[in-house]
Protein backbone atom coordinates (compact mmCIF):
# COMPACT_ATOMS: atom_id res chain seq x y z
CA UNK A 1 93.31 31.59 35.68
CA UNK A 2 91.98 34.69 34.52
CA UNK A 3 93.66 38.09 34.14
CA UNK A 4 93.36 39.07 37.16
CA UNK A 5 94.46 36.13 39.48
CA UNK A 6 97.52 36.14 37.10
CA UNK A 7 98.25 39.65 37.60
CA UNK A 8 98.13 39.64 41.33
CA UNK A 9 99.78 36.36 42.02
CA UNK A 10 102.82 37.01 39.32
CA UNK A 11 105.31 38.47 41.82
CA UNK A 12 104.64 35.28 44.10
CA UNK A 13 106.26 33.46 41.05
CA UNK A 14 109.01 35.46 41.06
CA UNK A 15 112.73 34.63 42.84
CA UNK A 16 113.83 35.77 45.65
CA UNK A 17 116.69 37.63 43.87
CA UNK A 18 114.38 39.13 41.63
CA UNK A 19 111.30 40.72 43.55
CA UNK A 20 111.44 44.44 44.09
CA UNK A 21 112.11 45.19 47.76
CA UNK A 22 111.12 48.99 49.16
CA UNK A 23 112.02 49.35 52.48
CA UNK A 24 110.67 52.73 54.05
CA UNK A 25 111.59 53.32 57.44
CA UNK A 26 113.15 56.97 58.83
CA UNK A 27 115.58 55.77 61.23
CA UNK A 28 118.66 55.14 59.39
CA UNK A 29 120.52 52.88 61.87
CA UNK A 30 117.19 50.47 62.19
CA UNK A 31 116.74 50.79 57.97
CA UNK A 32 120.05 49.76 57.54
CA UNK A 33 120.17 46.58 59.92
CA UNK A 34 116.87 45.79 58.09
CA UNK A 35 118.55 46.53 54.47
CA UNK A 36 120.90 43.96 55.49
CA UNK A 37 119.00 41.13 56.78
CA UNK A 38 117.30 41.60 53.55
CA UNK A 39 120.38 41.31 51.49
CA UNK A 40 121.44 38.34 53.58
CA UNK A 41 118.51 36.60 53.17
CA UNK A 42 118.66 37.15 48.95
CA UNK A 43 117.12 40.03 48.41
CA UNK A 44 119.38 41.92 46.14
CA UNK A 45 116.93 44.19 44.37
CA UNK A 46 115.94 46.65 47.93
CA UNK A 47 115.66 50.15 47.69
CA UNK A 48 116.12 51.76 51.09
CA UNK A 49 114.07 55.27 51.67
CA UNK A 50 113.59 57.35 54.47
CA UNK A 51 110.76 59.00 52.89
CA UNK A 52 107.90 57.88 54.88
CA UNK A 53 106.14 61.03 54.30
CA UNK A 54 105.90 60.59 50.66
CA UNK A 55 105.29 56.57 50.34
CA UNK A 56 102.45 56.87 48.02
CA UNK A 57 104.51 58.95 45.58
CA UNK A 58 107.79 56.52 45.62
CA UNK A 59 105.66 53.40 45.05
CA UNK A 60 103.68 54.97 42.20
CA UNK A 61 107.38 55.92 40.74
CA UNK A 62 109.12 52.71 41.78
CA UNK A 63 106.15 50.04 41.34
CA UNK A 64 107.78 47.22 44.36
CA UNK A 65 106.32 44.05 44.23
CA UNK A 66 106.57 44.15 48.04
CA UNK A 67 106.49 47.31 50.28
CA UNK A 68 108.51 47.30 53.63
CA UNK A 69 107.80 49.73 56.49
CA UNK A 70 109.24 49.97 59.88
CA UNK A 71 108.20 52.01 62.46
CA UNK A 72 107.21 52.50 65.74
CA UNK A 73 103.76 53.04 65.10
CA UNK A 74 101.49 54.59 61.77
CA UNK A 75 100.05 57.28 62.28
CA UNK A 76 96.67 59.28 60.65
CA UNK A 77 99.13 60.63 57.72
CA UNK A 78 100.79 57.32 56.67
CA UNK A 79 97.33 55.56 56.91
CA UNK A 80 95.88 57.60 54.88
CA UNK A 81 99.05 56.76 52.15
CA UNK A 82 98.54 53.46 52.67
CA UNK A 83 94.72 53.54 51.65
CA UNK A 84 95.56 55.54 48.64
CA UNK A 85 98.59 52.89 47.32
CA UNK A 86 95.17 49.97 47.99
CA UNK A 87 93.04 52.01 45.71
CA UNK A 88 95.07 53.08 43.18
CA UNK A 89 98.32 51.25 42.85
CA UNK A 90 97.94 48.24 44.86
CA UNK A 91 100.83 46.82 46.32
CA UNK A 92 101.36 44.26 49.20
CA UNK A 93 102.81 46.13 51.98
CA UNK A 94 104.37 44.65 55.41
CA UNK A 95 105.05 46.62 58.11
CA UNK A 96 106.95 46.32 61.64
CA UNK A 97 105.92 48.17 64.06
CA UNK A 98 106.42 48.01 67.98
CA UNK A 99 102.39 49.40 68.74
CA UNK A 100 100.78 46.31 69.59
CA UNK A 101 97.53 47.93 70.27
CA UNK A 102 94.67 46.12 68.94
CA UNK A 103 93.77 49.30 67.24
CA UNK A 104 96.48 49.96 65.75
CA UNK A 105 96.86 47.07 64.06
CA UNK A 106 93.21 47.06 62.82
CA UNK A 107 93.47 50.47 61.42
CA UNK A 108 96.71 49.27 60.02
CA UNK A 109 95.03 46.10 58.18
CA UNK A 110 91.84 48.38 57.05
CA UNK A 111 94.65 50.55 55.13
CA UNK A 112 95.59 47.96 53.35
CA UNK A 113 98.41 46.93 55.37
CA UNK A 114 99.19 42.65 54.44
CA UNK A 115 100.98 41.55 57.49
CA UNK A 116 101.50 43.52 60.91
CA UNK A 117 104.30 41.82 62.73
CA UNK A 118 105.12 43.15 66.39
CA UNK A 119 108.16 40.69 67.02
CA UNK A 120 111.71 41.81 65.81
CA UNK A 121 112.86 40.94 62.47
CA UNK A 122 115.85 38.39 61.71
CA UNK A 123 116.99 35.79 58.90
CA UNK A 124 114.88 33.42 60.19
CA UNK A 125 111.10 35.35 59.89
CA UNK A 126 112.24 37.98 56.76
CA UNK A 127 111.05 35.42 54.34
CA UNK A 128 107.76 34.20 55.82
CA UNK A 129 107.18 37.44 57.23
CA UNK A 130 107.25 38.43 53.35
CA UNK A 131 105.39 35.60 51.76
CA UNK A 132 102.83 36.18 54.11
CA UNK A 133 101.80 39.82 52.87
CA UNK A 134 101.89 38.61 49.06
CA UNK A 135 99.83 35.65 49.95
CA UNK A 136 97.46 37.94 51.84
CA UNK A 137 97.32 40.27 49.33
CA UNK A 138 96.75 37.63 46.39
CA UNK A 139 94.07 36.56 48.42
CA UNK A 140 92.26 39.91 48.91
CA UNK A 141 92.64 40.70 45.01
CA UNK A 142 91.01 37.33 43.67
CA UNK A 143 88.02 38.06 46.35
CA UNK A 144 87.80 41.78 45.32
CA UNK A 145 87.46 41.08 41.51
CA UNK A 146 85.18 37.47 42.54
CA UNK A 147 83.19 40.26 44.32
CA UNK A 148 83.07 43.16 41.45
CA UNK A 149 82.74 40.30 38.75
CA UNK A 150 79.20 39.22 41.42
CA UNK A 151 77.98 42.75 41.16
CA UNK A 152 78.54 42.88 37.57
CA UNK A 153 76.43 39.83 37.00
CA UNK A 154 73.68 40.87 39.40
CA UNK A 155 73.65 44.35 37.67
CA UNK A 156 73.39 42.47 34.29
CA UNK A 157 70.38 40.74 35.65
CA UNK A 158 68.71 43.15 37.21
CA UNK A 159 68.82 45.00 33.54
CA UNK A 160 67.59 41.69 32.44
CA UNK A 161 64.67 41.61 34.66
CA UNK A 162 63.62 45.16 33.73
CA UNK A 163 63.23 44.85 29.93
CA UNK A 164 61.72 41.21 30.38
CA UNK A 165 59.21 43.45 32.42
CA UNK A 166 58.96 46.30 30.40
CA UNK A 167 57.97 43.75 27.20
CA UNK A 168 55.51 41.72 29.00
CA UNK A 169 53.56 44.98 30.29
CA UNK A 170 54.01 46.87 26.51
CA UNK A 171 53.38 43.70 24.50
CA UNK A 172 51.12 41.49 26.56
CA UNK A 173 53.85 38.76 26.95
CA UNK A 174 54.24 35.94 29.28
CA UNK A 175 58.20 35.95 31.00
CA UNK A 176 58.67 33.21 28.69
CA UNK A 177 57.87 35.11 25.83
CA UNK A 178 59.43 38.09 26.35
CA UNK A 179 62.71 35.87 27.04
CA UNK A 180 62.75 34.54 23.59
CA UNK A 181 61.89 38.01 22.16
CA UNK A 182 65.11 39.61 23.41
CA UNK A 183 67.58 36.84 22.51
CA UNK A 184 65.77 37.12 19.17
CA UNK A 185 66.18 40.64 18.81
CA UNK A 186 70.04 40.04 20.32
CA UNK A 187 70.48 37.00 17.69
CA UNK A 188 68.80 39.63 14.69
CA UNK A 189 71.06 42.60 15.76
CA UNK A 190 74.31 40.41 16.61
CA UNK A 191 74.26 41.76 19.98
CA UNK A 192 74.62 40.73 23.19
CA UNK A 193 71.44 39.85 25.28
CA UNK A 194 72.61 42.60 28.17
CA UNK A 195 73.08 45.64 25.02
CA UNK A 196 69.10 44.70 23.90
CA UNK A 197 67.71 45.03 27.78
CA UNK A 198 69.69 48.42 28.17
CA UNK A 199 68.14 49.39 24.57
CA UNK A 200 64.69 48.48 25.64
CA UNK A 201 65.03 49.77 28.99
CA UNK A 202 65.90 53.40 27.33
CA UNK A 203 62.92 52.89 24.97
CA UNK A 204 65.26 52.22 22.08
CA UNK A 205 62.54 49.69 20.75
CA UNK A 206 58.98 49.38 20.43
């Protein structure tokens, strides 16, 4: 398992009693039925906010392992929160809502939003309902850094390509040639082979 993986899927390890609960949601009365189907269920570690308004800010300070919202439906200005906690503190987030407009829930999901459940909440669907959006978001993380870690490589060989290129046409070297003259140069220099293409690509060597 690299970094990563391990990173994202460490709150799945944890306990119930010890994952990080925040429950947003600005009706008090609904908040506090769903504070305490939380608590019943064994979630002892919930902090209960109104302060839909300000999500981004409160997860940044808190740092949940699983975000809660409840409302009747998102709108533009909590979307736009919700893309902002993906890119730069990303967090699974669940959210009950009673718009079950196909839209809605798309724009929702492209937010970053984990699970989008429409039915009511109870003992009975807290817990999957919850497992769900940190399964979902585990999932999205490893195929986000399997997808950077693929552009990475294919950047790397592209760099590759262009010094092998640049030697053949300077030197009057076959591909094969020009191959073993970088990792010789990388092997001389104790560098990696990548470093050597960048330096020959910048006309670092002759």
């Amino acid at each position: 398992m690299n970094a990563i993986d391990s990173d994202t899927s460490f709150a799945s390890m944890k306990s119930t009693s010890s994952l990080k609960l925040m429950l947003v949601d600005q009706s008090t009365p609904r908040r506090d039925i769903l504070e305490k189907i939380l608590r019943d269920s064994g979630y002892v570690n919930v902090f209960a906010t109104s302060g839909l308004s300000d999500v981004f800010s409160l997860v940044d300070r808190i740092a949940p392992d699983v975000v809660l919202i409840e409302l009747d439906s998102p709108n533009r200005d909590t979307l736009e929160q919700l893309r902002a906690i993906r890119e730069q503190r990303p967090t699974p987030v669940l959210m009950f809502a009673h718009d079950q407009d196909a839209q809605t829930v798309h724009a929702a999901v492209d937010s970053g939003v984990c699970a989008y459940m429409v039915d009511s909440v109870d003992l009975n669907t807290v817990k999957p309902a919850i497992a769900l959006a940190m399964a979902t978001f585990n999932a999205y993380r490893r195929v986000r850094a399997e997808a950077d870690a693929y552009r990475k490589e294919l950047g790397t060989q592209k760099r590759l390509d262009r010094a092998k290129s640049l030697l053949m046409e300077k030197h009057s070297l076959s591909e094969s040639e020009a191959y073993r003259t970088m990792r010789k140069m990388a092997m001389d220099e104790n560098k990696k082979l990548n470093v050597i293409a960048e330096g020959i690509i910048l006309g670092h060597y002759c």
